[in-house]
N, C-alpha and C. Protein backbone atom coordinates (compact mmCIF):
# COMPACT_ATOMS: atom_id res chain seq x y z
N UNK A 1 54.67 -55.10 -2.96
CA UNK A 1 55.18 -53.73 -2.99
C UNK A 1 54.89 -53.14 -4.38
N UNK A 2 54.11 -52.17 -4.55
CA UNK A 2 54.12 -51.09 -5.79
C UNK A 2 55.53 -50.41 -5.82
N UNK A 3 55.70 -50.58 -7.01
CA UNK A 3 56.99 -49.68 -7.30
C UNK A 3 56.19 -48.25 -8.64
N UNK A 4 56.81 -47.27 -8.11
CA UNK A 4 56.76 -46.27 -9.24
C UNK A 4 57.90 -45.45 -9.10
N UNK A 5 57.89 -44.40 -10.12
CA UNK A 5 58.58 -42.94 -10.14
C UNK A 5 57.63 -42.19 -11.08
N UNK A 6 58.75 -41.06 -10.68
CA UNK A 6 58.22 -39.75 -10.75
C UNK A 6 59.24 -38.72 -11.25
N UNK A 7 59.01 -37.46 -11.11
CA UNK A 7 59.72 -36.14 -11.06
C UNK A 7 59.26 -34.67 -10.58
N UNK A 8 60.64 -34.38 -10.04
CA UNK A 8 60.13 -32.75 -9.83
C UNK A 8 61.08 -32.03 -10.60
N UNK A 9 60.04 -31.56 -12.07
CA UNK A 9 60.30 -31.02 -12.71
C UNK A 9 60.66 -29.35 -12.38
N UNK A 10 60.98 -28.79 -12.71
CA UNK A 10 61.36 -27.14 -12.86
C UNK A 10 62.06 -26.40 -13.91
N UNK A 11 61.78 -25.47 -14.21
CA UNK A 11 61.90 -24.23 -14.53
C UNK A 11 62.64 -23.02 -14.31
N UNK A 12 62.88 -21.53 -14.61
CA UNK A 12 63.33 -20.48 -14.37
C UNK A 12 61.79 -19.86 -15.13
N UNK A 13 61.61 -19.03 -14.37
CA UNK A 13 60.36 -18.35 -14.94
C UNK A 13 61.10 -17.31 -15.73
N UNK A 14 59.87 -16.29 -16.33
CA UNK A 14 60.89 -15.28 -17.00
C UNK A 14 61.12 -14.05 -16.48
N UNK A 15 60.61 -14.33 -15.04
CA UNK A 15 61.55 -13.26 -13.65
C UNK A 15 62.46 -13.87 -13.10
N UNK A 16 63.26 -15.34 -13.58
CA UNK A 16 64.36 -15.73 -12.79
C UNK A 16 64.04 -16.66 -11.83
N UNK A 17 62.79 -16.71 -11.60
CA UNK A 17 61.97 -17.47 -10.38
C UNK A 17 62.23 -18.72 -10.34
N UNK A 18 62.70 -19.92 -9.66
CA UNK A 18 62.50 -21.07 -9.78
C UNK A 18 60.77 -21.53 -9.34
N UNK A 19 60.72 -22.40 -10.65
CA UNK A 19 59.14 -23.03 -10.44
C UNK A 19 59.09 -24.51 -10.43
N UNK A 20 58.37 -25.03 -10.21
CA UNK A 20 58.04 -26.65 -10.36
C UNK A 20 56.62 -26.81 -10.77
N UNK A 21 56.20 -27.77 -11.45
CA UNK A 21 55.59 -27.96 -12.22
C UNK A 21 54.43 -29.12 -11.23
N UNK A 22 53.26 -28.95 -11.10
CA UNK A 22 52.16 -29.87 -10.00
C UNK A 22 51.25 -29.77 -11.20
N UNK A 23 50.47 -31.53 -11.12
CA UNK A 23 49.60 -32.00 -11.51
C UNK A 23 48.19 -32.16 -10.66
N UNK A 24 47.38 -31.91 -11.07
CA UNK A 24 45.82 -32.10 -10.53
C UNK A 24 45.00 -33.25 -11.35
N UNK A 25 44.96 -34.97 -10.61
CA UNK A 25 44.33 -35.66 -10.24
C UNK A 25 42.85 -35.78 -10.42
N UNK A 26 41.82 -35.57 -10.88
CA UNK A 26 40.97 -35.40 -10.53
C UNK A 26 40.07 -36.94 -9.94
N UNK A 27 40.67 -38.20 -10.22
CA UNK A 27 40.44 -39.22 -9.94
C UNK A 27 40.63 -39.43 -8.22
N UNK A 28 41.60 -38.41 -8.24
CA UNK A 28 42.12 -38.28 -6.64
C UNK A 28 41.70 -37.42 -5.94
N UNK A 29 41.58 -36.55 -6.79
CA UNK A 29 41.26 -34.70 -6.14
C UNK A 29 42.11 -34.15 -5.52
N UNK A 30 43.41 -34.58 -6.19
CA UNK A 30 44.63 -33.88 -5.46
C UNK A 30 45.30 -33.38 -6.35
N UNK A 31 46.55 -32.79 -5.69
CA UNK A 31 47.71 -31.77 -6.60
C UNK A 31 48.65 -32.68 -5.79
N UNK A 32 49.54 -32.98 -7.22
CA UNK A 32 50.97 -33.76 -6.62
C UNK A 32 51.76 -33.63 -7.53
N UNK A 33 52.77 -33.93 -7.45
CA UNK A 33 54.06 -33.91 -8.53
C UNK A 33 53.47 -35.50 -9.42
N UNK A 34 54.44 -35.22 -10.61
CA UNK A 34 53.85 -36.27 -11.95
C UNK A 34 54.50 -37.55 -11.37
N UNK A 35 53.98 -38.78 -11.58
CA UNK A 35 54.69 -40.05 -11.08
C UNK A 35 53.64 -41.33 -11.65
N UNK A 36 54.14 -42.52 -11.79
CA UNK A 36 53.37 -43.65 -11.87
C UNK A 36 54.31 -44.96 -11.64
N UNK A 37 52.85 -45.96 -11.78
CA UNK A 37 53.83 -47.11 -11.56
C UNK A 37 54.62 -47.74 -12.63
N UNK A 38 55.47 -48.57 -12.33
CA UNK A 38 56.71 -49.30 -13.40
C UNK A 38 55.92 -50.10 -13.97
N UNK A 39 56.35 -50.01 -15.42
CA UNK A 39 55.34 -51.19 -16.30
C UNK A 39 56.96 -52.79 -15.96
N UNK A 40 56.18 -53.58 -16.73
CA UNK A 40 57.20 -54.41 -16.72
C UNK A 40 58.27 -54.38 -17.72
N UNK A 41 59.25 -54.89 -17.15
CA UNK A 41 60.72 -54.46 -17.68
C UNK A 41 61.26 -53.16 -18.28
N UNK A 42 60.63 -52.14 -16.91
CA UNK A 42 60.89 -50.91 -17.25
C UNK A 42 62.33 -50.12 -15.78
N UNK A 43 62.76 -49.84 -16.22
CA UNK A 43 63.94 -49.13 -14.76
C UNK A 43 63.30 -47.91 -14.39
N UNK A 44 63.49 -47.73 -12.97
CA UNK A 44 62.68 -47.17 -12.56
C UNK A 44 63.02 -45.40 -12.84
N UNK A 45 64.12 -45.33 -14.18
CA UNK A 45 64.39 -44.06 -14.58
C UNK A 45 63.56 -44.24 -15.58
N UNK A 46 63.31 -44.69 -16.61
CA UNK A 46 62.64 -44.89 -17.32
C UNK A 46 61.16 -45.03 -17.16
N UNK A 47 60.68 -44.83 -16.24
CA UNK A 47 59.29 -44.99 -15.84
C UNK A 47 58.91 -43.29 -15.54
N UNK A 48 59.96 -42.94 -14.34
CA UNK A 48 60.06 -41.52 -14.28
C UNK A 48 59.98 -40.97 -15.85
N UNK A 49 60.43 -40.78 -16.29
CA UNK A 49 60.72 -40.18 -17.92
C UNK A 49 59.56 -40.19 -18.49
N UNK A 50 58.65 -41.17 -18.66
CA UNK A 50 57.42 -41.63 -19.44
C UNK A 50 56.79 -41.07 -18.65
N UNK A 51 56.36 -41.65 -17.07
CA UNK A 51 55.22 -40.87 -16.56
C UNK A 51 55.17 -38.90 -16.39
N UNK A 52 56.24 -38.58 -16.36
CA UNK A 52 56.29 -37.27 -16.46
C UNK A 52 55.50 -36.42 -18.06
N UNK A 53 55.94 -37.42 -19.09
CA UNK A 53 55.87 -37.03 -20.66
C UNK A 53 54.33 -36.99 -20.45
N UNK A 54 53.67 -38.97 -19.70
CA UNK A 54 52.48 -39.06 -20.87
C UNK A 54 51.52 -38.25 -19.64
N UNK A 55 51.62 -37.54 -17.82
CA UNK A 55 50.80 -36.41 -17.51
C UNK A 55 50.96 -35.33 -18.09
N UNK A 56 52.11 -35.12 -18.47
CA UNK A 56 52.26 -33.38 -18.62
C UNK A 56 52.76 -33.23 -20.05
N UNK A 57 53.19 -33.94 -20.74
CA UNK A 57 53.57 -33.52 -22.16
C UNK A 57 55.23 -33.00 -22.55
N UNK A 58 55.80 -33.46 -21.18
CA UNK A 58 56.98 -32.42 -21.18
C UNK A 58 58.16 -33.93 -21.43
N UNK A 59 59.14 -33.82 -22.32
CA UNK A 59 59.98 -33.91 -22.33
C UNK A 59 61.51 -33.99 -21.78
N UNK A 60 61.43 -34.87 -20.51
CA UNK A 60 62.99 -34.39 -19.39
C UNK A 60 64.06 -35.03 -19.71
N UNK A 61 64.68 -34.50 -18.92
CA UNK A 61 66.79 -34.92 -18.52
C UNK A 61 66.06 -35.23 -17.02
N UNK A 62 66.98 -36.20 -16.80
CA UNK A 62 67.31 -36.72 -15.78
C UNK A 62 68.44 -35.83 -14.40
N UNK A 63 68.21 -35.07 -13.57
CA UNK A 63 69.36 -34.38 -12.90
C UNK A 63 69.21 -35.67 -11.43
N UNK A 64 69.31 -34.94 -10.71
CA UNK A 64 69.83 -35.75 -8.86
C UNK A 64 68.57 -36.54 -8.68
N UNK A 65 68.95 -37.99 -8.01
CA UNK A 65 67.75 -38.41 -7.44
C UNK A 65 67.66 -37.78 -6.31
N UNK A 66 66.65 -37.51 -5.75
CA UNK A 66 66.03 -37.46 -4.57
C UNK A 66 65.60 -38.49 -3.43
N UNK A 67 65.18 -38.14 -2.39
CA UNK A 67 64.98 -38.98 -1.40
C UNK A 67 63.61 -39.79 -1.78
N UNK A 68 63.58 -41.10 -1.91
CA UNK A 68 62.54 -41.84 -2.13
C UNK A 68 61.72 -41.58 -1.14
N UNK A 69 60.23 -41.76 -1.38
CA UNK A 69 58.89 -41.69 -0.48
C UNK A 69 58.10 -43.07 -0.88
N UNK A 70 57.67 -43.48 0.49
CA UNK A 70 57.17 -44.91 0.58
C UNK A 70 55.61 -44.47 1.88
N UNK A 71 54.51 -45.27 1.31
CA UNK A 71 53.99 -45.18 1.96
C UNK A 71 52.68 -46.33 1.67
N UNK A 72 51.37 -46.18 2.09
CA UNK A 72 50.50 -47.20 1.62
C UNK A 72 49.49 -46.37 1.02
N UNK A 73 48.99 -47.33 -0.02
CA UNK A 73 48.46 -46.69 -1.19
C UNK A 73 46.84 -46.62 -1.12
N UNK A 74 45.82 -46.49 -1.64
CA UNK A 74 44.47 -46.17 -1.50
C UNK A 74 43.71 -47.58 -1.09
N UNK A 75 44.56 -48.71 -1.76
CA UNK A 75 44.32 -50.22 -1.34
C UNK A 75 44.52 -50.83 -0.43
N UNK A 76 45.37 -50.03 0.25
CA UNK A 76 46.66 -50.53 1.44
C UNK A 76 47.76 -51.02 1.36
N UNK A 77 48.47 -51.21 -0.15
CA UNK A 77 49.62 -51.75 -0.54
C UNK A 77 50.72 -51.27 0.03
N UNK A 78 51.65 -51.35 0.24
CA UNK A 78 53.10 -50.88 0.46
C UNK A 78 53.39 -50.22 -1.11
N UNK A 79 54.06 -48.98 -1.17
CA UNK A 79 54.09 -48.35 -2.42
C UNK A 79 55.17 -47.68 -2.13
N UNK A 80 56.54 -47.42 -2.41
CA UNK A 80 57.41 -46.84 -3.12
C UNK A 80 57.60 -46.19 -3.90
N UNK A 81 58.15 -44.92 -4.19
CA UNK A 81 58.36 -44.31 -4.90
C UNK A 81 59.69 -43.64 -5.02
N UNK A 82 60.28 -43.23 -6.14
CA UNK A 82 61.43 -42.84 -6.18
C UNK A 82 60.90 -41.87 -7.64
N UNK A 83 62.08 -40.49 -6.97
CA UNK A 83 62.03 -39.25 -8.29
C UNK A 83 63.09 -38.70 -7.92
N UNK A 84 62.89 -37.70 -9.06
CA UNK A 84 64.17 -37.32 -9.59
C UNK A 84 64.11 -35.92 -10.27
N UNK A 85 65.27 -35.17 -9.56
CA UNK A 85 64.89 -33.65 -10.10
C UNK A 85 65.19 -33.82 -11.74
N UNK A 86 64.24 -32.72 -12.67
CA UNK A 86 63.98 -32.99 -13.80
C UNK A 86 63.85 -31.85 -14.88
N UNK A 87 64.36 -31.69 -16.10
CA UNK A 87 64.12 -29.91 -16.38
C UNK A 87 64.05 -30.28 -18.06
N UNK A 88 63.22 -29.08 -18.20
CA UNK A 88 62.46 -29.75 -19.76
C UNK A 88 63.76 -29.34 -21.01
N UNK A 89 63.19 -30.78 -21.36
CA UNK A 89 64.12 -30.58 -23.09
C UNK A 89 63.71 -30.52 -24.06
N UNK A 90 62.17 -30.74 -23.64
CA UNK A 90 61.31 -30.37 -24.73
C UNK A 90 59.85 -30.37 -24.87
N UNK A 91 58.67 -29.56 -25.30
CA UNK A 91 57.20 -29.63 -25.09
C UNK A 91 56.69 -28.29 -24.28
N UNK A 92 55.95 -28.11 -23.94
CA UNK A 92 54.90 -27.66 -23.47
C UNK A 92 53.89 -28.45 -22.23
N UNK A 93 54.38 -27.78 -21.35
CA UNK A 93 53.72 -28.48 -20.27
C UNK A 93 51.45 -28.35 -20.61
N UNK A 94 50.91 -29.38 -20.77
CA UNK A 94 49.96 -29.39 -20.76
C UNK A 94 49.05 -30.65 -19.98
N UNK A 95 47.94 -30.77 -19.53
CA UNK A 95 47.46 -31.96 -18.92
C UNK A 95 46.69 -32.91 -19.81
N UNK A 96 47.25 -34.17 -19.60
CA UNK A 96 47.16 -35.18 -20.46
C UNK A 96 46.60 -36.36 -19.45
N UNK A 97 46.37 -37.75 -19.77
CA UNK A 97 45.45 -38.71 -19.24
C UNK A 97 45.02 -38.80 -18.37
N UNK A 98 45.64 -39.02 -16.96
CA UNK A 98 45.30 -39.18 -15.81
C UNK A 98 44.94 -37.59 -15.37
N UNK A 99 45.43 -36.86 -15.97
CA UNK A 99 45.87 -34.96 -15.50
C UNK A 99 44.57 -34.26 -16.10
N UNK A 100 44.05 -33.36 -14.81
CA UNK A 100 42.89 -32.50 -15.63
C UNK A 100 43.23 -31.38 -15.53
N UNK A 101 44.48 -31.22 -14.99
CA UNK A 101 45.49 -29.39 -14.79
C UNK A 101 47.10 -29.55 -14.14
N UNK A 102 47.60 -28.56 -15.10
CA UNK A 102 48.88 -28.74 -14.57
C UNK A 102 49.07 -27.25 -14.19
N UNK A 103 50.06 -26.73 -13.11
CA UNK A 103 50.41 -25.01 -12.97
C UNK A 103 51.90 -25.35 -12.63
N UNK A 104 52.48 -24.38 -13.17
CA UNK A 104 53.62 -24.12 -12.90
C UNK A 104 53.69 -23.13 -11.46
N UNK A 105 54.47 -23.17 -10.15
CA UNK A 105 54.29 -22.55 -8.95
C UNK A 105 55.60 -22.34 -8.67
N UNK A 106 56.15 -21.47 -7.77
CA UNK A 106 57.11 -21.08 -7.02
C UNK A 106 57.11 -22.36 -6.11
N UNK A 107 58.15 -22.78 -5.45
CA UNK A 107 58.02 -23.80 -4.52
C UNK A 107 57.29 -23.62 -2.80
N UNK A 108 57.44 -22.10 -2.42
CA UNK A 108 56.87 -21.75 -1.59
C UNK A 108 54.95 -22.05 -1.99
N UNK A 109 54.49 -21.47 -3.18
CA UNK A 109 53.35 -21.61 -3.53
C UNK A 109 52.91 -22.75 -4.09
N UNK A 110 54.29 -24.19 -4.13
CA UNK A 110 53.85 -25.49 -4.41
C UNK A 110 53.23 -26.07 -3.36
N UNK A 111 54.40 -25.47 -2.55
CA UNK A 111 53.55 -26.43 -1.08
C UNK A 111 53.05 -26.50 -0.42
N UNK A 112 52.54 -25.23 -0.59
CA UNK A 112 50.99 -24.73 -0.22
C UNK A 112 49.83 -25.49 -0.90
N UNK A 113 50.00 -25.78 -2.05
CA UNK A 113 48.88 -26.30 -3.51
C UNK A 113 48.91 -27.87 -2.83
N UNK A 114 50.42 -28.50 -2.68
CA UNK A 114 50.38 -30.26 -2.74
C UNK A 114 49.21 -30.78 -1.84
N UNK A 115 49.18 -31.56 -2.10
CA UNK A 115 47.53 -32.44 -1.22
C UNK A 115 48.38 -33.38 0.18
N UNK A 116 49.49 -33.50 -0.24
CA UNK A 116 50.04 -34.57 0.77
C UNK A 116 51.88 -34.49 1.54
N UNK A 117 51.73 -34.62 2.81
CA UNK A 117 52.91 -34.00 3.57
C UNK A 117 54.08 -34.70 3.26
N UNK A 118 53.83 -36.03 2.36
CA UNK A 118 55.08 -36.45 2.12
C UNK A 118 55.71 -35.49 0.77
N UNK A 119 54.88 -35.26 -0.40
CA UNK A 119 54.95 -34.57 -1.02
C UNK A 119 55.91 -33.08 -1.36
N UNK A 120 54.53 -32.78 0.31
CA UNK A 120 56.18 -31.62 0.46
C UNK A 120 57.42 -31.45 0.97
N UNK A 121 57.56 -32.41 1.84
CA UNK A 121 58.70 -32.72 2.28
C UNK A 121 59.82 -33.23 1.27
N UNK A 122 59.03 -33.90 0.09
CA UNK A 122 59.80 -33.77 -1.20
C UNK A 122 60.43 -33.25 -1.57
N UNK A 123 59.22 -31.90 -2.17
CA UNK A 123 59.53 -30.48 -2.28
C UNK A 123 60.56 -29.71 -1.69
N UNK A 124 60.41 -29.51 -0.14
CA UNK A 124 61.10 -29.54 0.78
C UNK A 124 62.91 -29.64 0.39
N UNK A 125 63.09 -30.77 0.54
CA UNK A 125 64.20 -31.63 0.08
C UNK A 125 65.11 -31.17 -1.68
N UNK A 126 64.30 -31.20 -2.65
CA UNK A 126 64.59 -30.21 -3.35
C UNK A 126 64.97 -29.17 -3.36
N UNK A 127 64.12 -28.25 -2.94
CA UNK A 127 64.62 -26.94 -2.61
C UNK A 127 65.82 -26.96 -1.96
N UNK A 128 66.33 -27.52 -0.81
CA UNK A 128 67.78 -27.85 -0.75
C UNK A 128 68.51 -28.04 -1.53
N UNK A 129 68.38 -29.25 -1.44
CA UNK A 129 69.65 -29.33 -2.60
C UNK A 129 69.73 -28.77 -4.31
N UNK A 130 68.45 -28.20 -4.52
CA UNK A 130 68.56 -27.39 -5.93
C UNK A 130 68.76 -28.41 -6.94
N UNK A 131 67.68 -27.76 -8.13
CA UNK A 131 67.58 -28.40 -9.60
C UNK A 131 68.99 -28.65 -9.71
């Protein structure tokens, strides 16, 4: 089993808008929310936290977990994932290692962008229950 995390980060735009923050892959050729796998002897909040920083540059708090997403991975592994709504404390969202673009979107116009249905159902799920 792969274990990772992640986050769905957000925002207030400066019309009030709630936004979330999607990464573009280019190794993948997709748009997804920021996430990776657990290094060793890392908790899987702490993995969230880092992988969010070292795609996007951003700095989070930790708010609600969310509903974990599990599925099989490009290898065929069993892969897990767990995230966590997330809101900046500090940085500038920019694209960094794995990341060749990041956009900040309305959630209606995220989930239109995401590459994958678990993704938005993520999304989805968020938007419920709110940052």
């Amino acid at each position: 089993m792969v274990r990772a995390a992640g986050g769905v980060v957000s925002r207030q735009s400066a019309r009030g808008r709630l936004e979330v923050l999607l990464v573009h892959r280019p190794g993948h050729d997709d748009w997804s929310l920021p996430k990776g796998k657990l290094e060793p002897g890392e908790t899987d909040e702490q993995c969230a936290l880092r992988e969010v920083w070292e795609e996007t540059g951003l700095r989070c708090a930790l708010g609600a977990e969310l509903p974990g997403v599990s599925y099989r991975d490009r290898e065929g592994r069993a892969k897990a994932v767990r995230y966590w709504a997330m809101t900046v404390v500090e940085g500038e969202a920019r694209a960094q290692n794995e990341v060749d673009a990041v956009r900040w979107l309305g959630v209606a116009d995220a989930a239109r962008l995401l590459s994958y249905p678990r993704d938005r159902e993520l999304l989805a799920a968020f938007d419920r229950q709110g940052p």
